[in-house]
C-alpha atoms as a PDB file:
ATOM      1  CA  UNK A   1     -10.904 -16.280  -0.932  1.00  0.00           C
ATOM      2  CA  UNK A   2      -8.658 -13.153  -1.745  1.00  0.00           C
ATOM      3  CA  UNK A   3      -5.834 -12.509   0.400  1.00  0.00           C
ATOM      4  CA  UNK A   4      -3.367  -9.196   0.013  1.00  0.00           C
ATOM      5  CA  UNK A   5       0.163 -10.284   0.984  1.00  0.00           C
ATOM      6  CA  UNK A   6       2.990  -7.256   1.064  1.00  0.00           C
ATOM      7  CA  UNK A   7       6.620  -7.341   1.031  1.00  0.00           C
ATOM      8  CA  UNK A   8       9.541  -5.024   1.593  1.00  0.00           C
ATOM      9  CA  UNK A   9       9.559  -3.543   4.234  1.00  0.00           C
ATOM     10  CA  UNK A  10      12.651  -3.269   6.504  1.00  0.00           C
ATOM     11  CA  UNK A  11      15.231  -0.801   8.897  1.00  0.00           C
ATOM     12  CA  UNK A  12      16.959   2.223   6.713  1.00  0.00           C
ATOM     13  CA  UNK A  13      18.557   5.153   7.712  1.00  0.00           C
ATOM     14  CA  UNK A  14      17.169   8.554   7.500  1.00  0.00           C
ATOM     15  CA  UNK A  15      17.263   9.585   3.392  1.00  0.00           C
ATOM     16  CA  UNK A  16      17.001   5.954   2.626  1.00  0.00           C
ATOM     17  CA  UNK A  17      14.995   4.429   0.237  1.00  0.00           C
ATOM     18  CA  UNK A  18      12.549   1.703   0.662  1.00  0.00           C
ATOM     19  CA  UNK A  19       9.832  -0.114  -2.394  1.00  0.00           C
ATOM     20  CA  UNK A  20       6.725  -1.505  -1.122  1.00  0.00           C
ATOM     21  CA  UNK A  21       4.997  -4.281  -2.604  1.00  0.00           C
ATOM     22  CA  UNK A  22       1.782  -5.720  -2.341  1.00  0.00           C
ATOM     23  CA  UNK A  23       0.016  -8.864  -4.167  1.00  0.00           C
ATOM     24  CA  UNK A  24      -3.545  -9.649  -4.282  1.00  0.00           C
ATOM     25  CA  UNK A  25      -4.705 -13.613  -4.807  1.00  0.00           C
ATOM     26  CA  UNK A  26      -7.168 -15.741  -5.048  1.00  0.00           C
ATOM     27  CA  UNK A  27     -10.536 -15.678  -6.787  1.00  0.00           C
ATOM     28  CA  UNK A  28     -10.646 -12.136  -8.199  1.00  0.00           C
ATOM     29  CA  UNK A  29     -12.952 -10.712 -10.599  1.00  0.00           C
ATOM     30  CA  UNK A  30     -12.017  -7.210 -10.670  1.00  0.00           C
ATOM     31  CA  UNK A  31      -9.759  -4.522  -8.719  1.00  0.00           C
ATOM     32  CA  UNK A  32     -10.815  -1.012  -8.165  1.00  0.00           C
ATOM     33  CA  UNK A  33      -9.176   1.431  -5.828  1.00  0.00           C
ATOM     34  CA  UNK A  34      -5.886   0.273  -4.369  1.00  0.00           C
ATOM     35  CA  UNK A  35      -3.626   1.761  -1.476  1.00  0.00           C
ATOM     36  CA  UNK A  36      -1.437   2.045   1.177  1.00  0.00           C
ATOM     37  CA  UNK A  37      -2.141   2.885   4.580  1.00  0.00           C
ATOM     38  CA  UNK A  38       0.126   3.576   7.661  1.00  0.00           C
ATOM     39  CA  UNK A  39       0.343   3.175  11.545  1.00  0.00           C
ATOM     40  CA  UNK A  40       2.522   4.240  13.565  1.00  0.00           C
ATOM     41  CA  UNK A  41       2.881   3.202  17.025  1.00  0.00           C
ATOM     42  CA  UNK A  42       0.175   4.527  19.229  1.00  0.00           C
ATOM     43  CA  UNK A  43      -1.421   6.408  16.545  1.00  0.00           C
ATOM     44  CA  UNK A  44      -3.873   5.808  14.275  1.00  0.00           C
ATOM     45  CA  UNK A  45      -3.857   4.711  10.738  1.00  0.00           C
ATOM     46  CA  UNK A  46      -3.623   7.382   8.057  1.00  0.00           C
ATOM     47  CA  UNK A  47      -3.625   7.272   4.543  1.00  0.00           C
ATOM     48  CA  UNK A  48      -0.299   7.726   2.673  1.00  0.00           C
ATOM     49  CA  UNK A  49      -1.630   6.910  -1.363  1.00  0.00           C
ATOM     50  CA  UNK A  50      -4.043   5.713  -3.328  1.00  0.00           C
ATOM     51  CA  UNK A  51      -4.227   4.606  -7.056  1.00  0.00           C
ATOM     52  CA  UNK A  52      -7.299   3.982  -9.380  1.00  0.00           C
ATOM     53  CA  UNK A  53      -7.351   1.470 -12.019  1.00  0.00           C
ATOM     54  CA  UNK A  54      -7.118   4.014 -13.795  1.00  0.00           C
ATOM     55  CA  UNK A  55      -3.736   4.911 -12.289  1.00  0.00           C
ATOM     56  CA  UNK A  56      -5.265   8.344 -10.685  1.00  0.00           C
ATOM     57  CA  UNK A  57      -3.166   8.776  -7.863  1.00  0.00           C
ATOM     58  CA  UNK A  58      -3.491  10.977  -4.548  1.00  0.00           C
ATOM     59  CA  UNK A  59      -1.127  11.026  -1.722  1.00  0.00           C
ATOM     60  CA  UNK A  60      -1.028  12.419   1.985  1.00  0.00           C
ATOM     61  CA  UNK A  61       0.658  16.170   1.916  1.00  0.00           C
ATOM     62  CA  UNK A  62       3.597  14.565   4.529  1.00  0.00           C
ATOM     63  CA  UNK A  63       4.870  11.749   1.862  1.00  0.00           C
ATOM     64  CA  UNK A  64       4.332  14.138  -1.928  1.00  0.00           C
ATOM     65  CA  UNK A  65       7.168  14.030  -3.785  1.00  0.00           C
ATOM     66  CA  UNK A  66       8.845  11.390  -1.596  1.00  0.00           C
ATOM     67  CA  UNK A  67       6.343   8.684  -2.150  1.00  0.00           C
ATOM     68  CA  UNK A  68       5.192   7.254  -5.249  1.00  0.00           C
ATOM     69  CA  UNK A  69       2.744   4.333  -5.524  1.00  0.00           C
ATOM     70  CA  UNK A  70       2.199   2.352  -9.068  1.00  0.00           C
ATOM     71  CA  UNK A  71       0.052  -0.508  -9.809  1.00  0.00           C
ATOM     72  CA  UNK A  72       0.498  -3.304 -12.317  1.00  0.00           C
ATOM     73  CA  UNK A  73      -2.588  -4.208 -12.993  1.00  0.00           C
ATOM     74  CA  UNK A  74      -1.578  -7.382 -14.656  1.00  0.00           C
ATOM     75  CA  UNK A  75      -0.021  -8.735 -12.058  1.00  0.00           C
ATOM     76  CA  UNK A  76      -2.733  -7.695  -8.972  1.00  0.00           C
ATOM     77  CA  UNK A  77      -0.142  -6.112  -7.614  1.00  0.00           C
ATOM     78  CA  UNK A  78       0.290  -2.019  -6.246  1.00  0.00           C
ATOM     79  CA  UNK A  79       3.911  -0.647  -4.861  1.00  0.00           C
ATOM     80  CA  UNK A  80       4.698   2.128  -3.199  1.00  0.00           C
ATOM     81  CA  UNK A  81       8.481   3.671  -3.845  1.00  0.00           C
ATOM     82  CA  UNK A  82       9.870   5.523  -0.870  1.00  0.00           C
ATOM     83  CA  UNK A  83      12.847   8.008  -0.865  1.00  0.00           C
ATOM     84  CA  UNK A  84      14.424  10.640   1.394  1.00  0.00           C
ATOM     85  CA  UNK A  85      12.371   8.825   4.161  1.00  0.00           C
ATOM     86  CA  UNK A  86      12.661  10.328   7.480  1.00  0.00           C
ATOM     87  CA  UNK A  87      11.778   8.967  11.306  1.00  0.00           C
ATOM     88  CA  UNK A  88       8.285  10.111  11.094  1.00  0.00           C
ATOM     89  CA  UNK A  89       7.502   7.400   8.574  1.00  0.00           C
ATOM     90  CA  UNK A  90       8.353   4.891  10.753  1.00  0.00           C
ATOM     91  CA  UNK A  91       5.460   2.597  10.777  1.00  0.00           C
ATOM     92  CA  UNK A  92       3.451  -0.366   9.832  1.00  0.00           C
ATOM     93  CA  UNK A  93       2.664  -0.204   6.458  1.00  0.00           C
ATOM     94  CA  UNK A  94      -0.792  -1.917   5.230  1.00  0.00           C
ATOM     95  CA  UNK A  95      -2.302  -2.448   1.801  1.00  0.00           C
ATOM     96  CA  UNK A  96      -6.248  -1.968   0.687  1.00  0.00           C
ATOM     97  CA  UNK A  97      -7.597  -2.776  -2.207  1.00  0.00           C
ATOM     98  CA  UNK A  98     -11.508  -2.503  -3.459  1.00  0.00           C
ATOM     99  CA  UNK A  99     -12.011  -6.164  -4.968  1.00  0.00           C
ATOM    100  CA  UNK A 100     -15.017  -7.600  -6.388  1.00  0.00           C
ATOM    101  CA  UNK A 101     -14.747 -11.441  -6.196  1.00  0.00           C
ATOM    102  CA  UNK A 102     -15.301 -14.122  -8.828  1.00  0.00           C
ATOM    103  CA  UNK A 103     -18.880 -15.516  -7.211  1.00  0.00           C
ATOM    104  CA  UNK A 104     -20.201 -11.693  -6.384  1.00  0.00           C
ATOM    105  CA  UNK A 105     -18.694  -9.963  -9.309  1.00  0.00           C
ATOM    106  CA  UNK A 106     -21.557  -7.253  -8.336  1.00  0.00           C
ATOM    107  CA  UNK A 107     -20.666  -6.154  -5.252  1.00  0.00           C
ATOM    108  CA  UNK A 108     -16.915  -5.356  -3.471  1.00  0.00           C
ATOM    109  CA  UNK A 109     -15.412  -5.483  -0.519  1.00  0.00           C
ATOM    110  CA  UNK A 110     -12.189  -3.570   0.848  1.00  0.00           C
ATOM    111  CA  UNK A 111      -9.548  -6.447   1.714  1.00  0.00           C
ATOM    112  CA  UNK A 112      -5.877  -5.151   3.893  1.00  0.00           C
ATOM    113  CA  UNK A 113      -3.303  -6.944   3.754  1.00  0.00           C
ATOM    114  CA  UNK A 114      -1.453  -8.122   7.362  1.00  0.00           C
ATOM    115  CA  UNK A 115       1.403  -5.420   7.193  1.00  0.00           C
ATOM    116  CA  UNK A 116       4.789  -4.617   6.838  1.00  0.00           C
ATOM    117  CA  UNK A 117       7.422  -2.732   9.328  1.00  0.00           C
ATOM    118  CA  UNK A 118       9.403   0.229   7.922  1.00  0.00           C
ATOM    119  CA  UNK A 119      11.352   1.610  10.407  1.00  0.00           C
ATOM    120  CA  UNK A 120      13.697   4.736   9.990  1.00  0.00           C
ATOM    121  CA  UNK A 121      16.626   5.402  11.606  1.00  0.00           C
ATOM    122  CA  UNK A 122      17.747   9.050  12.565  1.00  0.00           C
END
């Protein structure tokens, strides 16, 4: 069983900053592609960044050179630094990752995590 569980999320006020973080667990053989994805209330999800394990990055043209996500690849776990966020990026945050499991180390899956509320104050 993998599970992705994220953390930090929270209210901040317009130029604010706000770090993301996101943990995979469980029985994990091996983590590609991770990311961060975004909602926003009666919209539909959009990609904000994603991150090889590699560390190739690529982010959405509204969040570059606000946004910054990092992996540690040690530690399962991707972030995602926000600053000079704005009301727009008010949303529910959710994490991806491309994991091959320890009993199917030949095939992966995509696995989100449950999501976090960043909400942005004008």
């Amino acid at each position: 069983q993998v599970q992705l569980v994220e953390s930090g999320g929270g209210l901040v006020q317009a130029g604010g900053s706000l770090r993301l973080s996101c943990a995979a667990s469980g029985s994990i053989h091996h983590i590609n592609n991770m990311g961060w994805y975004r909602q926003a209330s009666g919209k539909q999800r959009e990609l904000v960044a994603t991150i090889t394990s590699g560390g190739i990055t690529n982010y959405a043209e509204s969040v570059k050179g606000r946004f910054t996500i990092s992996r540690d690849n040690a530690k399962n776990t991707v972030y995602l630094q926000m600053n000079s966020l704005k009301p727009e990026d008010t949303a529910v945050y959710h994490c991806n990752a491309d994991i091959s499991a320890r009993d199917s180390p030949w095939r992966s899956r995509g696995y989100w995590g449950q999501g976090t509320q960043v909400t942005v104050s004008s």
